[in-house]
Protein backbone atom coordinates (compact mmCIF):
# COMPACT_ATOMS: atom_id res chain seq x y z
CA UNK A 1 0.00 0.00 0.00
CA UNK A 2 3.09 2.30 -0.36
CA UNK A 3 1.32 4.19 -3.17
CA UNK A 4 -0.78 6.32 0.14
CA UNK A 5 2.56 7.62 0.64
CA UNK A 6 2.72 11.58 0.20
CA UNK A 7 6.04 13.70 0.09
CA UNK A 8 3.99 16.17 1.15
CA UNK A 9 3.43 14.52 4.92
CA UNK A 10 5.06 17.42 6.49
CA UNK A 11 2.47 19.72 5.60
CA UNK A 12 0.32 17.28 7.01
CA UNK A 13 1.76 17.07 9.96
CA UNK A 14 1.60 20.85 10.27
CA UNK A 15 -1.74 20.83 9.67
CA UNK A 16 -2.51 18.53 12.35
CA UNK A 17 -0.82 20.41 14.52
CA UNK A 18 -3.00 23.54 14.22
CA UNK A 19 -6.04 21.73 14.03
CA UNK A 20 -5.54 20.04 17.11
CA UNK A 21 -4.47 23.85 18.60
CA UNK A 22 -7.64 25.32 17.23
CA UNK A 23 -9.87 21.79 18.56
CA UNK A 24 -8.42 22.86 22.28
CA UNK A 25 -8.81 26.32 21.73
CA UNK A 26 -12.62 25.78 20.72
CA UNK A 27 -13.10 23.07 23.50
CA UNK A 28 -11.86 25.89 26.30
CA UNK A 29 -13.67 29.25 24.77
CA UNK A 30 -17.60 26.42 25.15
CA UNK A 31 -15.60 25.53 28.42
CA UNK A 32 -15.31 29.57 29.62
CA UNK A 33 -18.85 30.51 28.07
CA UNK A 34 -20.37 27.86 30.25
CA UNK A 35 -18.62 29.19 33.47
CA UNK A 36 -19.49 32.96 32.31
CA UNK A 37 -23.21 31.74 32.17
CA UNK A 38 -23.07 30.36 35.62
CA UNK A 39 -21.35 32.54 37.06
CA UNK A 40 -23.74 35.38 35.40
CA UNK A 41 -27.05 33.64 36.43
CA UNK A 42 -28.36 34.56 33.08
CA UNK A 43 -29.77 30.89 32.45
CA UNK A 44 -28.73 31.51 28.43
CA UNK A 45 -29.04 27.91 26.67
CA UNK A 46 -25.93 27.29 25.17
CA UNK A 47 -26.31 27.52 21.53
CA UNK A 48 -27.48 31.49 22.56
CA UNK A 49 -24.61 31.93 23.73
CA UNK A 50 -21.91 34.37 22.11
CA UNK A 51 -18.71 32.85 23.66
CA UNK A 52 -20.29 28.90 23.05
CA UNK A 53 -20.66 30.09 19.89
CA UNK A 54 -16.99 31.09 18.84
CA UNK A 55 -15.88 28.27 20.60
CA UNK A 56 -17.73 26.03 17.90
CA UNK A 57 -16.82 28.10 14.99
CA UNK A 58 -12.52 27.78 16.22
CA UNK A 59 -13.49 23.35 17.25
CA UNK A 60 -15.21 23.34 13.39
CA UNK A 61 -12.21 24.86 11.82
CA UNK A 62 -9.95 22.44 13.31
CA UNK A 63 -11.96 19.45 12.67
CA UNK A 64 -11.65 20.87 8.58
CA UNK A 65 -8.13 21.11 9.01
CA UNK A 66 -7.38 18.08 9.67
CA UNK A 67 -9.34 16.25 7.51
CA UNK A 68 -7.17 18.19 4.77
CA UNK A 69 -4.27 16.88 6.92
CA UNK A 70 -5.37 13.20 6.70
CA UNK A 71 -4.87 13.38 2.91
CA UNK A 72 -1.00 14.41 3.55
CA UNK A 73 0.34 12.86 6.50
CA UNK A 74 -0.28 8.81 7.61
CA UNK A 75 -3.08 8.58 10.26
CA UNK A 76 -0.65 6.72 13.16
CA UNK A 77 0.90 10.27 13.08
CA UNK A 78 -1.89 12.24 13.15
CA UNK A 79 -3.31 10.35 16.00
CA UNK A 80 -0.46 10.44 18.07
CA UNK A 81 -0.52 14.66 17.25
CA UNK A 82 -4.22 14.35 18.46
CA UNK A 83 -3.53 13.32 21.55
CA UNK A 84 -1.74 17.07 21.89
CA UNK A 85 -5.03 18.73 22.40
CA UNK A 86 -4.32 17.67 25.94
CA UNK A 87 -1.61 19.68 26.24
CA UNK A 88 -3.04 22.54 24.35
CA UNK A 89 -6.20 22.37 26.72
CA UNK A 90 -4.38 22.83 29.47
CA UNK A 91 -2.00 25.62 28.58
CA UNK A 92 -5.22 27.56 26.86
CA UNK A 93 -7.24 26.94 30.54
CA UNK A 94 -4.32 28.31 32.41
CA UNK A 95 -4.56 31.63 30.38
CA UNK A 96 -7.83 31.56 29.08
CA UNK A 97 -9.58 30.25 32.36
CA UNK A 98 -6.73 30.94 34.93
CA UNK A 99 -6.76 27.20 36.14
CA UNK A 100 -3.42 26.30 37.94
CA UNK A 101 -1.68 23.49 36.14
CA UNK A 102 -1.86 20.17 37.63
CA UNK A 103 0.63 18.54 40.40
CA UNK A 104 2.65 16.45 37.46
CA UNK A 105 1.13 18.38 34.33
CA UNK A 106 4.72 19.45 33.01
CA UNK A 107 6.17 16.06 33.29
CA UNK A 108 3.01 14.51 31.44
CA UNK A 109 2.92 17.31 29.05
CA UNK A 110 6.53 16.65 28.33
CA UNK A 111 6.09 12.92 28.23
CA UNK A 112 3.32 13.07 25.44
CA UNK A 113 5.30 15.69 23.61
CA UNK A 114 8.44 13.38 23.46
CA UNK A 115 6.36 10.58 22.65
CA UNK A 116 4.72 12.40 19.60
CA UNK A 117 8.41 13.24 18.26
CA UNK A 118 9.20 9.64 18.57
CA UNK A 119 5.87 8.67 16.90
CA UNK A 120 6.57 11.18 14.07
CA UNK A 121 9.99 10.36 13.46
CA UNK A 122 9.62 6.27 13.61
CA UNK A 123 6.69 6.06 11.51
CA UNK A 124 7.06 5.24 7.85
CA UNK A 125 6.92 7.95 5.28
CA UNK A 126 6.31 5.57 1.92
CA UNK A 127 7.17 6.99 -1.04
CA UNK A 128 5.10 6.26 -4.24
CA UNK A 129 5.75 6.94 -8.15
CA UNK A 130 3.14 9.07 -10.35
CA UNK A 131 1.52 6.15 -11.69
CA UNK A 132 1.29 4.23 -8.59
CA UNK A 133 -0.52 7.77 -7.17
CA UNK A 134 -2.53 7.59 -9.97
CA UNK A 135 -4.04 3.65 -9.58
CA UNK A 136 -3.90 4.07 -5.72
CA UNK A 137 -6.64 7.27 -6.16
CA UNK A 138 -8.76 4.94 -8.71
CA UNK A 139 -8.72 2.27 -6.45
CA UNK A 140 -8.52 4.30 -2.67
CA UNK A 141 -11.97 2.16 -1.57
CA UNK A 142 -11.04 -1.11 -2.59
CA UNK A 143 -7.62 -1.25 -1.22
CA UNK A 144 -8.20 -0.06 2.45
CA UNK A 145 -11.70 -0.32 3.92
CA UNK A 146 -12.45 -3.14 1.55
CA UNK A 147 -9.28 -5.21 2.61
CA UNK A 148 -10.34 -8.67 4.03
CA UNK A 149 -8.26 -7.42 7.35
CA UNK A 150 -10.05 -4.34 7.87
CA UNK A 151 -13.49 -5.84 7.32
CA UNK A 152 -12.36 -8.88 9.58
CA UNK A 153 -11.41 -6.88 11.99
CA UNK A 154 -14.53 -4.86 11.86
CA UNK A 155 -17.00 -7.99 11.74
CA UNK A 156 -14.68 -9.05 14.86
CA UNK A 157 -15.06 -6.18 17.07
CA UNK A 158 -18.24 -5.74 16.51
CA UNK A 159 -18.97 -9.21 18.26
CA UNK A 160 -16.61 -8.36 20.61
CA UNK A 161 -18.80 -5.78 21.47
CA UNK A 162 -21.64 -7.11 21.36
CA UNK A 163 -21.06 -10.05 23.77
CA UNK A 164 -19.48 -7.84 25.91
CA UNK A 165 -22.14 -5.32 26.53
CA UNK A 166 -24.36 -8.61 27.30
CA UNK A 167 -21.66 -9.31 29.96
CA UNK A 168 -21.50 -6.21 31.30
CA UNK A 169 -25.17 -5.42 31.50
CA UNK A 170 -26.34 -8.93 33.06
CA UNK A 171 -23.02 -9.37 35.34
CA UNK A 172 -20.61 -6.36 36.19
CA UNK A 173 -23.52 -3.62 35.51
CA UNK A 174 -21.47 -1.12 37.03
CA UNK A 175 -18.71 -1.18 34.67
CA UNK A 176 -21.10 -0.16 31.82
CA UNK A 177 -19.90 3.11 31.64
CA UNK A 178 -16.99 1.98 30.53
CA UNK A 179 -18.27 -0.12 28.05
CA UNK A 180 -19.89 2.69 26.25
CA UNK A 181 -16.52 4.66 26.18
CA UNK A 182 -14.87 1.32 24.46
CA UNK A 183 -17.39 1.32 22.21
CA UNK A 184 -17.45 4.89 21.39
CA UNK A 185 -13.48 4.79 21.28
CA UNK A 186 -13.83 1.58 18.58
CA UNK A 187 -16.17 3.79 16.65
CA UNK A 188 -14.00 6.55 16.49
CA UNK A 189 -11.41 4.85 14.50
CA UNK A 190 -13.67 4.05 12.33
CA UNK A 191 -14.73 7.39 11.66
CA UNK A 192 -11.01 8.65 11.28
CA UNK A 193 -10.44 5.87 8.95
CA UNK A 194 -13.59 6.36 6.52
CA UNK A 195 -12.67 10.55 6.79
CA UNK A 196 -9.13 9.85 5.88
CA UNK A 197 -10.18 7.63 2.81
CA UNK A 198 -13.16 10.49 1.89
CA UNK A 199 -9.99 13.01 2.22
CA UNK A 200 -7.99 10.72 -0.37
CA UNK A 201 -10.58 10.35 -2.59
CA UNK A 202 -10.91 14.52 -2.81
CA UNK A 203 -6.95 14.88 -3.05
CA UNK A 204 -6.01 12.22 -5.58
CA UNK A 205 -8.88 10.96 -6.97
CA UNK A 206 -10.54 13.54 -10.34
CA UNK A 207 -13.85 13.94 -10.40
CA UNK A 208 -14.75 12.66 -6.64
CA UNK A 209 -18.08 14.09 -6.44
CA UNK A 210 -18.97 11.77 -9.27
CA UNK A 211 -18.16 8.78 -7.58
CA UNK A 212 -20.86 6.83 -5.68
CA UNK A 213 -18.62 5.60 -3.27
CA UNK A 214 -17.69 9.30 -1.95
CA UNK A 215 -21.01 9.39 -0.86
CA UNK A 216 -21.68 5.97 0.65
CA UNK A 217 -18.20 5.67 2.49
CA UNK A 218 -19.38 9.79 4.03
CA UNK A 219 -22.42 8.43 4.94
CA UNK A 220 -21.57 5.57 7.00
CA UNK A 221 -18.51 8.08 8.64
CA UNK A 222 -21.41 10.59 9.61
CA UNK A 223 -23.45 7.79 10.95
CA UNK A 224 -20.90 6.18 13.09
CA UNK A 225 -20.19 9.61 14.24
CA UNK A 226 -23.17 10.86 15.44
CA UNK A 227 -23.26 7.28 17.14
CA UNK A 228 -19.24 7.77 18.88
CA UNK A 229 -20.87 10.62 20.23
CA UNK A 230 -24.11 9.40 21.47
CA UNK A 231 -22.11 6.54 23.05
CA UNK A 232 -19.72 8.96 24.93
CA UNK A 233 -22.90 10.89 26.22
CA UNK A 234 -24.28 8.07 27.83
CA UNK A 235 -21.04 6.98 29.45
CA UNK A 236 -20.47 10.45 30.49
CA UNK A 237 -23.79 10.66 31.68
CA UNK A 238 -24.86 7.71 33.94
CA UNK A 239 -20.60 7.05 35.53
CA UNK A 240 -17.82 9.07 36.38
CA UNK A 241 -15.70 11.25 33.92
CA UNK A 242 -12.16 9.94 35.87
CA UNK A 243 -13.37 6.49 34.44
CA UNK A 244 -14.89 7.34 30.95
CA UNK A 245 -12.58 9.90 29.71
CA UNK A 246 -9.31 8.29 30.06
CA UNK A 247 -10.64 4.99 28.58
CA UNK A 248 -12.33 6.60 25.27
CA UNK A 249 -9.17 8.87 25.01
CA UNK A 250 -6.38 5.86 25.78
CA UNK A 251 -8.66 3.15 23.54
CA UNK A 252 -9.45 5.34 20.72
CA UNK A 253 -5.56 6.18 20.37
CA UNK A 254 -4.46 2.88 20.20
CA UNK A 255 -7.40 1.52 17.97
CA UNK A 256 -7.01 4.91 15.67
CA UNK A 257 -3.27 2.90 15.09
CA UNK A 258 -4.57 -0.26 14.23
CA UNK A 259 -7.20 0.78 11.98
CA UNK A 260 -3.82 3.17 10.21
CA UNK A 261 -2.21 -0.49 9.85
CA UNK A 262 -5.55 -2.24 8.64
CA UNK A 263 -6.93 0.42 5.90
CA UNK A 264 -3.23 1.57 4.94
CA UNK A 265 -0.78 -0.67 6.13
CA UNK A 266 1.21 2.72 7.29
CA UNK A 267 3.17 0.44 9.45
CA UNK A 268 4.66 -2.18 7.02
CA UNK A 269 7.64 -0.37 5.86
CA UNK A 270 8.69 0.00 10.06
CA UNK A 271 11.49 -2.56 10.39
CA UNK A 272 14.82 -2.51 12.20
CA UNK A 273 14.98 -2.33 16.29
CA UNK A 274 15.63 0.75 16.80
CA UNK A 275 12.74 2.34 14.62
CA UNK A 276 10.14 -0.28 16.03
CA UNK A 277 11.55 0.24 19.58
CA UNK A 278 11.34 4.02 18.87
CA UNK A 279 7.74 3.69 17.67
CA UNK A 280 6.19 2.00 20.76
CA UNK A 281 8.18 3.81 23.08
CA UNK A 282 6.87 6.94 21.49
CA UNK A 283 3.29 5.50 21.76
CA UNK A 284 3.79 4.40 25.56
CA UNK A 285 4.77 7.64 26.24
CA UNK A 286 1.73 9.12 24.59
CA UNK A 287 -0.61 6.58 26.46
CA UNK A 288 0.90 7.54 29.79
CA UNK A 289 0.88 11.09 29.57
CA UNK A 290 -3.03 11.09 28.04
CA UNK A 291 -4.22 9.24 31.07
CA UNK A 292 -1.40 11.11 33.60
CA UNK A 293 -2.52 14.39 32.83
CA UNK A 294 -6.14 13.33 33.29
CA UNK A 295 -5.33 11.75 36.38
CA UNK A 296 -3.38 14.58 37.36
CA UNK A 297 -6.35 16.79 36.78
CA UNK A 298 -8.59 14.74 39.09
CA UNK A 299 -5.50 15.33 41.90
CA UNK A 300 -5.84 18.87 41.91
CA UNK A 301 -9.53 19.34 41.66
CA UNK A 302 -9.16 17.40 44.99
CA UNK A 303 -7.40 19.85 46.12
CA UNK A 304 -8.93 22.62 45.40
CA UNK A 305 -11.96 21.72 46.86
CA UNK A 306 -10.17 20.96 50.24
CA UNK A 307 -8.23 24.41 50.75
CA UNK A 308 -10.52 26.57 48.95
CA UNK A 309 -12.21 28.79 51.55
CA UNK A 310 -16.03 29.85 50.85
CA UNK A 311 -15.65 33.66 50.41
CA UNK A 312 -12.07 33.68 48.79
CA UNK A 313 -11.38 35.07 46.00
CA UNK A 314 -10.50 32.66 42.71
CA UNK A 315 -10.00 32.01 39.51
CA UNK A 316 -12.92 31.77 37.10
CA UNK A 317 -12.46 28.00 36.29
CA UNK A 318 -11.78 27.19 40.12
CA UNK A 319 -14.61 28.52 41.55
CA UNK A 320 -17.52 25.84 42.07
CA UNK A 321 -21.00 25.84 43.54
CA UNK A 322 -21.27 25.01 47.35
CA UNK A 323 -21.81 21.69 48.29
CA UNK A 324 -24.37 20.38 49.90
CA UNK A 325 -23.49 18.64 52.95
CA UNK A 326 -23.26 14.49 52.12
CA UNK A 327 -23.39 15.58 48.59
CA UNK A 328 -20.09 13.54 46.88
CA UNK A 329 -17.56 15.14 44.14
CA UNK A 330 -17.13 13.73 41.19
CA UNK A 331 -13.24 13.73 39.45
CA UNK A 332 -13.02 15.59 36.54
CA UNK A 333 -16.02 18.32 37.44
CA UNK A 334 -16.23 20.04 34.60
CA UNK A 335 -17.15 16.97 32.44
CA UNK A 336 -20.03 16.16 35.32
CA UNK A 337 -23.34 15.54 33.20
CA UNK A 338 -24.54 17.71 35.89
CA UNK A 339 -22.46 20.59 35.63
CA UNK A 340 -22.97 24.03 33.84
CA UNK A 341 -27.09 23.18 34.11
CA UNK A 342 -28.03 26.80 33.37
CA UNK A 343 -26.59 26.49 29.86
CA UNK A 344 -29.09 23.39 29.16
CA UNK A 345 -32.28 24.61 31.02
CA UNK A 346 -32.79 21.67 33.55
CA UNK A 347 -32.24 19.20 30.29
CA UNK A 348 -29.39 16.26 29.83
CA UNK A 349 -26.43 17.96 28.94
CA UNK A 350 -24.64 17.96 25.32
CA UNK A 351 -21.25 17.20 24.94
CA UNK A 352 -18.91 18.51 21.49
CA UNK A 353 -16.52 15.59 20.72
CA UNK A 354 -14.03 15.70 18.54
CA UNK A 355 -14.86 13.36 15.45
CA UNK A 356 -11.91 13.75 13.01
CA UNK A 357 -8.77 13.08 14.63
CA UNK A 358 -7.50 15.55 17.69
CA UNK A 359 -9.12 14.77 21.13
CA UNK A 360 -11.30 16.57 22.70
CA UNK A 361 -14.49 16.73 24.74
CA UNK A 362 -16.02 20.04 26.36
């Protein structure tokens, strides 16, 4: 499948940079006009909202981006990049929000940054003649989500998932929350997948909009995405952020890589020891600081709540409601399905996820 290569990858990579800058950036300026409304009293629903507003118009622009990115740069690299929106989120809430940065946050934020250079440099760039360009972008459907792997896989995880949800919801009930973040996770990489082979057909392929598959592979990405999200609701909704978010964010990464190998064997040229070595180091690193820095979150929230006196005076993104006595906090607040309830009059709360590549959840 060397003829996906493009020489143009570092532009991609670029690309995916910025869009996952402007995904964070979006995610924190919903984030701010949620604590504005609260803190206001105003009771504005959130799609009234000015600030909620820009906030989707910067996430939107990042999500384009980086579907332009997927046609230049292989998708285990953008993935990796993705998980940078972490980083960005939290250096954009420190100035944007004026939260203090987590006990840890440097070292994780310096973990996944390392990782992502190791990612970048280790993965395969494949390199592909005119012609090869030319029958790959005829052919971009049936030679990656039509592959016998990728289809086996798909038919696999699906019962995978299917058995399991049985599992969990007649045996270990409480762990379905979970469940629906590994499920929304496994369709996430599917959706990354089909956008990256719509964003090949539109780059390579002439006269795309005259091809019925454009349409059928977008449709199915669309569907799948609207179902990732409803998915990541419900976990987010009926068990606790500490558990869901971590778990969508540290499954969707590594199936995101799998799916890369699958569709578009990205990952057959990597060979020698200290490339391979260099690649799973830089994903371990990666995993570790996505679920440290969310952990590390949780930690100071904790804290927070524990030293901050009633009547002080605080940062905008520190300041929470009183508690009720008995009442219990939940880790990772500002995720709680039952925060920022002025913004949804009284109704379940919407989430924006991130559906083409960069995490993100606000």
């Amino acid at each position: 499948m060397g003829a996906f290569g493009n020489p143009n990858w570092k532009t991609g990579v670029t690309l995916g940079l910025v869009s996952t800058l402007f995904t964070a950036l979006g995610l924190v300026l919903q984030k701010y006009s949620h604590i504005s409304n609260e803190r206001a009293g105003k009771g504005i629903a959130y799609f009234k909202q000015p600030w909620w507003l820009v906030g989707l118009l910067v996430f939107l622009v990042g999500q384009l981006l980086n579907l332009i990115a997927m046609a230049l740069a292989p998708q285990a690299m953008l993935s990796a990049i993705g998980a940078l929106s972490l980083v960005f989120n939290t250096v954009f809430a420190r100035c944007i929000l004026s939260e203090r940065l987590p006990r840890g946050g440097t070292v994780f934020m310096a973990s996944m940054l390392l990782g992502v250079l190791l990612v970048v440099a280790n993965t395969p760039r494949a390199q592909s003649t005119e012609s090869g360009e030319r029958e790959a972008a005829h052919h971009v459907v049936q030679n990656s989500i039509l592959e016998i792997d990728f289809l086996s896989f798909f038919v696999l995880i699906s019962l995978v998932l299917i058995l399991l949800y049985f599992l969990v919801k007649y045996r270990f009930e409480s762990a379905l929350p979970f469940f629906w973040a590994l499920a929304s996770a496994a369709g996430a990489s599917y959706s990354v997948t089909l956008f990256k082979c719509e964003s090949l057909l539109v780059s390579q392929a002439f006269g795309w909009w005259r091809r019925s598959d454009f349409y059928v592979v977008g449709c199915i990405a669309i569907s799948i995405s609207v179902l990732q999200v409803h998915l990541l609701n419900k976990g987010l909704k009926h068990g606790e952020a500490v558990t869901v978010v971590p778990a969508f964010f540290a499954c969707g990464l590594l199936l995101q890589l799998l799916q890369a190998q699958l569709a578009y064997e990205e990952l057959d040229a990597l060979s020698g020891l200290r490339p391979v070595l260099g690649f799973l180091l830089g994903v371990g690193l990666v995993l570790g600081g996505t679920v440290g820095i969310l952990l590390a979150d949780v930690f100071a929230d904790e804290v927070d709540e524990e030293i901050q006196p009633a009547d002080a005076f605080t940062p905008l993104a520190s300041r929470s409601p009183p508690r009720t006595p008995g009442s219990s906090r939940k880790a990772l607040k500002h995720l709680d399905s039952m925060e920022f309830r002025a913004s949804f009059d009284g109704e379940d709360r919407v989430y924006t996820v991130s559906l083409a590549g960069p995490m993100g959840i606000a």
